[in-house]
N, C-alpha and C. Protein backbone atom coordinates (compact mmCIF):
# COMPACT_ATOMS: atom_id res chain seq x y z
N UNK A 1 63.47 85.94 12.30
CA UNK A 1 63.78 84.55 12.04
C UNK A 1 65.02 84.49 11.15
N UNK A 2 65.98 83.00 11.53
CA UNK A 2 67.29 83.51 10.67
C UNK A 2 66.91 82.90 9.22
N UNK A 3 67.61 83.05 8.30
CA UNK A 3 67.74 82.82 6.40
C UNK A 3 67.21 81.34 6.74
N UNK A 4 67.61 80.39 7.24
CA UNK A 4 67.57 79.16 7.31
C UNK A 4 65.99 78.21 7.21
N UNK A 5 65.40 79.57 7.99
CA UNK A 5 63.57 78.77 8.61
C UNK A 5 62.50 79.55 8.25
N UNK A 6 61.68 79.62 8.46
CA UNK A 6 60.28 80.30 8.33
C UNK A 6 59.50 79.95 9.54
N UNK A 7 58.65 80.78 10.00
CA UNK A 7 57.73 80.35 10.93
C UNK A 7 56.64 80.32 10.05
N UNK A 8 55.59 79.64 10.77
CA UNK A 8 54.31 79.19 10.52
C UNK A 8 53.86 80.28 9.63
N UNK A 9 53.79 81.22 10.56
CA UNK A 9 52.87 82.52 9.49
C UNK A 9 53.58 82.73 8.37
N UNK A 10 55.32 82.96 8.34
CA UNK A 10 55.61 82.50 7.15
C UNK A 10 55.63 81.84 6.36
N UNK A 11 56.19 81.34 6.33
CA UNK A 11 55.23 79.59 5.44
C UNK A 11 54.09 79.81 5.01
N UNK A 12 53.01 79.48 5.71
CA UNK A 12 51.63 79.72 5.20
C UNK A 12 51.92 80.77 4.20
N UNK A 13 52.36 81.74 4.38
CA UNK A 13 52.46 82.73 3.19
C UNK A 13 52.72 82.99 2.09
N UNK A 14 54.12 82.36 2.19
CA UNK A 14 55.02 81.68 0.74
C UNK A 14 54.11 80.54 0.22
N UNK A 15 53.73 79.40 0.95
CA UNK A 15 52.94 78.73 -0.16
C UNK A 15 51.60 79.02 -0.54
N UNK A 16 50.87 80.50 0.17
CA UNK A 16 49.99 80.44 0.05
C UNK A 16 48.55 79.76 0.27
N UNK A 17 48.81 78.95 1.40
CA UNK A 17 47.72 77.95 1.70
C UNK A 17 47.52 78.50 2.82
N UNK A 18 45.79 77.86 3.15
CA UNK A 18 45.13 78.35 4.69
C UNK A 18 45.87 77.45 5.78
N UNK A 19 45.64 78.34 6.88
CA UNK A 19 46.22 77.59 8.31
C UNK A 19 45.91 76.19 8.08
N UNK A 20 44.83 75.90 8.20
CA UNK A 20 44.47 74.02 8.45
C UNK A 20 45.07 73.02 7.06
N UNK A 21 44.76 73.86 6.38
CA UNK A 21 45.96 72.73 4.83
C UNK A 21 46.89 72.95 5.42
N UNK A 22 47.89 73.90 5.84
CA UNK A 22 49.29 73.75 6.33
C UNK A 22 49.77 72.82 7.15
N UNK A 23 48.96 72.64 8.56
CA UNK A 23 48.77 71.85 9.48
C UNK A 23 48.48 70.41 9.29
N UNK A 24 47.32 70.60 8.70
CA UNK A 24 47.76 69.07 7.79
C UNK A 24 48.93 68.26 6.87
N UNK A 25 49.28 69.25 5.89
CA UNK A 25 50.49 69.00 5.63
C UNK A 25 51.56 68.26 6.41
N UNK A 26 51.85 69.38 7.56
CA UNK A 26 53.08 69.15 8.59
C UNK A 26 52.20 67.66 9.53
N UNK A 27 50.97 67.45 9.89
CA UNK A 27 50.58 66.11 10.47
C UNK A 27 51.03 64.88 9.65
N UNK A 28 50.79 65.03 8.11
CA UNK A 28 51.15 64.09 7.64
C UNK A 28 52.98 63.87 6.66
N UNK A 29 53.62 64.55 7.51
CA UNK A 29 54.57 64.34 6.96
C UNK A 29 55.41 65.11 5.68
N UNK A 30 54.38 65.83 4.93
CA UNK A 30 54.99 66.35 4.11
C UNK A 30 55.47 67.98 4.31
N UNK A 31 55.32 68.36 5.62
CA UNK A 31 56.11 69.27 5.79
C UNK A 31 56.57 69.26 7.29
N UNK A 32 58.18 69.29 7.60
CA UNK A 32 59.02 69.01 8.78
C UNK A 32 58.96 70.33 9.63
N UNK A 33 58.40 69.96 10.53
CA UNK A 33 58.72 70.64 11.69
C UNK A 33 59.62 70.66 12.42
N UNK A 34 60.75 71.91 12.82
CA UNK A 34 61.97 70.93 13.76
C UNK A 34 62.19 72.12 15.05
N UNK A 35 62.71 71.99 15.55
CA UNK A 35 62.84 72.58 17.18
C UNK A 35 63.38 74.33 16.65
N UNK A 36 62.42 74.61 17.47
CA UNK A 36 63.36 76.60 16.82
C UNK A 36 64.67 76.71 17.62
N UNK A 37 65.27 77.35 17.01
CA UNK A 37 66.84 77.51 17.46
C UNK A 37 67.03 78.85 18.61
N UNK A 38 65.58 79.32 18.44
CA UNK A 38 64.97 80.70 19.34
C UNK A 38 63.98 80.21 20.38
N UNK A 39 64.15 80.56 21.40
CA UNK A 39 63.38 80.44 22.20
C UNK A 39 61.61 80.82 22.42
N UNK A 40 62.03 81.58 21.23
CA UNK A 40 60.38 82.25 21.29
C UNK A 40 59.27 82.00 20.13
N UNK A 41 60.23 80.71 19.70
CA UNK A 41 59.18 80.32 18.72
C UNK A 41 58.83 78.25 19.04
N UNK A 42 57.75 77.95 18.61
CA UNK A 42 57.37 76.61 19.20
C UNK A 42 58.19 75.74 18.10
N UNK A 43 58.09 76.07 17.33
CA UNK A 43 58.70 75.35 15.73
C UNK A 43 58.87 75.91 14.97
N UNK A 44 59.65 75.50 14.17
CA UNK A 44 60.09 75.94 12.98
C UNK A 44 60.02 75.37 11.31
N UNK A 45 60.09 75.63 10.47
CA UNK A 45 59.99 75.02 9.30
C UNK A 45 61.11 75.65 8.01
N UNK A 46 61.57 74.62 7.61
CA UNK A 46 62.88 74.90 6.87
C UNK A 46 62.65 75.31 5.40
N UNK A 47 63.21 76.26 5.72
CA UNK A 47 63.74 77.33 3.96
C UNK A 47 63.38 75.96 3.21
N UNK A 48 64.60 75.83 2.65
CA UNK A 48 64.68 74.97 1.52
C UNK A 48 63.39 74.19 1.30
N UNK A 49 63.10 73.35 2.20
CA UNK A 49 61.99 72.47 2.08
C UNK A 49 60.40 73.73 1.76
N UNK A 50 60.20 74.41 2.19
CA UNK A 50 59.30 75.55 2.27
C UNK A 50 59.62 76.17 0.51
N UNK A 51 60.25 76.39 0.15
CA UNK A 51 60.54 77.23 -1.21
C UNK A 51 60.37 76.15 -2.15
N UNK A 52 60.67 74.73 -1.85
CA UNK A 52 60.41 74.22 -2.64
C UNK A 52 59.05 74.01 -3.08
N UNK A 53 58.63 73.66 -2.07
CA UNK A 53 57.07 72.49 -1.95
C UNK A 53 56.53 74.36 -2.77
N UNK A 54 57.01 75.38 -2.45
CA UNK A 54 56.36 76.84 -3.37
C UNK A 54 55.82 77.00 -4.28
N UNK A 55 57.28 76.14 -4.95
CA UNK A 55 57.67 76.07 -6.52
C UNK A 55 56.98 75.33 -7.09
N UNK A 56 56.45 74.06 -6.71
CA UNK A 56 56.00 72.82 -7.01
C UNK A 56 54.38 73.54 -7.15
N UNK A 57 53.97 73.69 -6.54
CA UNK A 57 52.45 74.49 -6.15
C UNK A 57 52.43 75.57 -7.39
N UNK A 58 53.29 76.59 -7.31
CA UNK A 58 53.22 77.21 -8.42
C UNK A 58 53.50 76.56 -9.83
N UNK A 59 54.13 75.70 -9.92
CA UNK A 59 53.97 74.88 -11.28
C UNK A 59 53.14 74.58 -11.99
N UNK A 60 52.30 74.05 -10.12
CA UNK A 60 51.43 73.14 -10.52
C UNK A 60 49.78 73.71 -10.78
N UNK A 61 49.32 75.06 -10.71
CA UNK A 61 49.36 76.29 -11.14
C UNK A 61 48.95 76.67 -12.17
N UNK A 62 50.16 76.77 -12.67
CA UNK A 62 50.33 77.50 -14.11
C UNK A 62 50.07 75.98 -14.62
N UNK A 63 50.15 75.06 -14.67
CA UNK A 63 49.51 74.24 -15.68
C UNK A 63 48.39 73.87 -15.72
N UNK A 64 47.80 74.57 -14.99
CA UNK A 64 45.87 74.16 -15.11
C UNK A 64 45.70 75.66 -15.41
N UNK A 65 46.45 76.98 -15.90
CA UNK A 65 45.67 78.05 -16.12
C UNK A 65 45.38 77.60 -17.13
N UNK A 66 43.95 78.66 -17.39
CA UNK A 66 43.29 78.69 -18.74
C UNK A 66 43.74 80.20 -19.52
N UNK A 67 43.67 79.37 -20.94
CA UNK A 67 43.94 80.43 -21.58
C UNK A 67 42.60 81.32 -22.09
């Protein structure tokens, strides 16, 4: 996959969430699905947007650990 996207299994990975939270996610909008630029993939999901929503999760994270 090029720098630009992640596939599904990636994704799921980086943010760490199960298949069906992901899927939900992308049903409701908060994560974009857009046409793969490869033929051999159904969709795609974008870097930037993917690393972010990461970051946010991991933030969000570390502020409910216990000490």
């Amino acid at each position: 996959m090029t720098q630009e996207y992640y596939t599904s299994r990636e994704a799921r990975q980086k943010l760490g969430i199960p298949t069906s939270t992901f899927y939900y996610l992308v049903k409701t909008g908060k994560i974009t699905r857009v046409p793969s630029p490869t033929s051999t993939e159904r969709g795609v999901y974008l870097k930037e947007q993917i690393d972010k929503l990461a970051k946010e999760i991991e933030d969000f994270k570390q502020g409910y650990v216990v000490a």
